[in-house]
Protein backbone atom coordinates (compact mmCIF):
# COMPACT_ATOMS: atom_id res chain seq x y z
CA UNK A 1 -11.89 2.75 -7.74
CA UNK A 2 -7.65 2.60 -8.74
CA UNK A 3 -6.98 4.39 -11.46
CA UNK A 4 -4.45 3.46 -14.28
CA UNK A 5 -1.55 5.18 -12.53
CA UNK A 6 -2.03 4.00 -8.83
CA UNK A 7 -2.46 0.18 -10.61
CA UNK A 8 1.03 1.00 -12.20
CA UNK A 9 2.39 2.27 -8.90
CA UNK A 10 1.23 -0.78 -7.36
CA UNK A 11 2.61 -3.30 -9.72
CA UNK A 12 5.76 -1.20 -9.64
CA UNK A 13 6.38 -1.55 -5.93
CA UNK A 14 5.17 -5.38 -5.47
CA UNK A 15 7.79 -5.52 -8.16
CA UNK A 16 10.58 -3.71 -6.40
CA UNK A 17 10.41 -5.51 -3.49
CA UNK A 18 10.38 -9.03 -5.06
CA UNK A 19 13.48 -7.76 -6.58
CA UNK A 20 15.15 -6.66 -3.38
CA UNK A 21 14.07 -10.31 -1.78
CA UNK A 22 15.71 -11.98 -4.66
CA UNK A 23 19.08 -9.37 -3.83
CA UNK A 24 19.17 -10.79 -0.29
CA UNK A 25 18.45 -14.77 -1.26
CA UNK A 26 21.37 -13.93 -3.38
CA UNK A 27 23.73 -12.20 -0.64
CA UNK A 28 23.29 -14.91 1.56
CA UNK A 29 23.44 -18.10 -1.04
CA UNK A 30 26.60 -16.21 -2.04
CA UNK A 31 27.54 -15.84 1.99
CA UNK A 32 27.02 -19.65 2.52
CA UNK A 33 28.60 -21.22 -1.01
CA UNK A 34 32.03 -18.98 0.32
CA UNK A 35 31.97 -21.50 3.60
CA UNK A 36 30.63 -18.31 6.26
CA UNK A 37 29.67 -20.89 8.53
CA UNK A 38 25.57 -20.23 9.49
CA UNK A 39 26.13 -19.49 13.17
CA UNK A 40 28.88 -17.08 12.23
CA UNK A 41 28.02 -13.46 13.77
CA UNK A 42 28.76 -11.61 10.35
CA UNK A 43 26.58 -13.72 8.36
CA UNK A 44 23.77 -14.18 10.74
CA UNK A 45 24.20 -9.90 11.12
CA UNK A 46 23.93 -9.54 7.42
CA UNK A 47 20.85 -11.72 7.46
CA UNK A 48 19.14 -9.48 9.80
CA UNK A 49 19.86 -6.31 8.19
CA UNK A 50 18.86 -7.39 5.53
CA UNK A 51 15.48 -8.69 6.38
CA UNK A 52 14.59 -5.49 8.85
CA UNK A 53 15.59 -3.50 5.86
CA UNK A 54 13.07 -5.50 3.28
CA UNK A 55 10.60 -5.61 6.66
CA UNK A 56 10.70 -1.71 6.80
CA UNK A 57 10.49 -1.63 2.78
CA UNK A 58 7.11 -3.41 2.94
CA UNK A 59 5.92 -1.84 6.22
CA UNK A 60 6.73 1.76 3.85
CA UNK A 61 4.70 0.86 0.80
CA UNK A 62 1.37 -1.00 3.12
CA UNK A 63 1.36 3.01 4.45
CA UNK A 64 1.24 3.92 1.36
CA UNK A 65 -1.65 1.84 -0.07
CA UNK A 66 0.92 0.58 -2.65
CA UNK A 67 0.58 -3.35 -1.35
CA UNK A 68 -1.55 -4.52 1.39
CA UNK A 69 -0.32 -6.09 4.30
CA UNK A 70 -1.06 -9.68 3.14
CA UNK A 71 1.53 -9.55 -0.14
CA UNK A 72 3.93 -7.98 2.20
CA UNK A 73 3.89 -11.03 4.48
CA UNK A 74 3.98 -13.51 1.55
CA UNK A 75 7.15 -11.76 0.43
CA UNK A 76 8.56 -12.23 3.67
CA UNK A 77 7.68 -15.64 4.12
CA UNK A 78 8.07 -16.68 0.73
CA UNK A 79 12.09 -15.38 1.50
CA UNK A 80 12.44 -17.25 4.60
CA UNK A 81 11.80 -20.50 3.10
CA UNK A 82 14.05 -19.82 0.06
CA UNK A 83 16.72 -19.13 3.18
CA UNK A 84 15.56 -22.26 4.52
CA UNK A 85 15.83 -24.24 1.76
CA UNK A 86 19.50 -22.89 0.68
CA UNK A 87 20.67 -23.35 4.04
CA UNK A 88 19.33 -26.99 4.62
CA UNK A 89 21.22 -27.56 1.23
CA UNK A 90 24.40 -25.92 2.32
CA UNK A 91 24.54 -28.11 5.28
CA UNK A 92 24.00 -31.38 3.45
CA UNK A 93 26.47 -31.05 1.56
């Protein structure tokens, strides 16, 4: 049974990290619309900071019981295609 407060904690934290996905879409739309070529080293370095950091984020609050492992992995994924997307865009253009 959740109580009130571990629902809020929940919602709170599934909230925090959608936040900290849309931060690093952001970063990187920002990296690629000021020409950092994709297959530059700073820009694919950024990337992976970035996405360990969110990765270790998630990882953190699955221990916790705050998100199970299955919303962690649609944040993830739901990120890479966004990066995807943004990327296949840059290059078209």
């Amino acid at each position: 049974m959740t109580t009130p407060i571990q629902t809020d904690l929940q919602t709170k934290a599934l909230e925090q990290l959608q936040i900290d996905a849309q931060k690093i879409e952001q970063l990187i739309a920002l990296q690629l619309g000021n020409l950092t070529l994709p297959k530059c080293p700073l820009y694919e370095e950024v990337l992976d900071t970035q996405m360990f950091g969110l990765s270790r984020e998630i990882d953190f609050a699955v221990r916790l019981g705050l998100i199970d492992q299955e919303s962690g992995k649609k944040i993830l994924h739901e990120l890479e295609r966004k990066l995807a997307e943004l990327y296949s865009t840059i290059l078209s253009n």
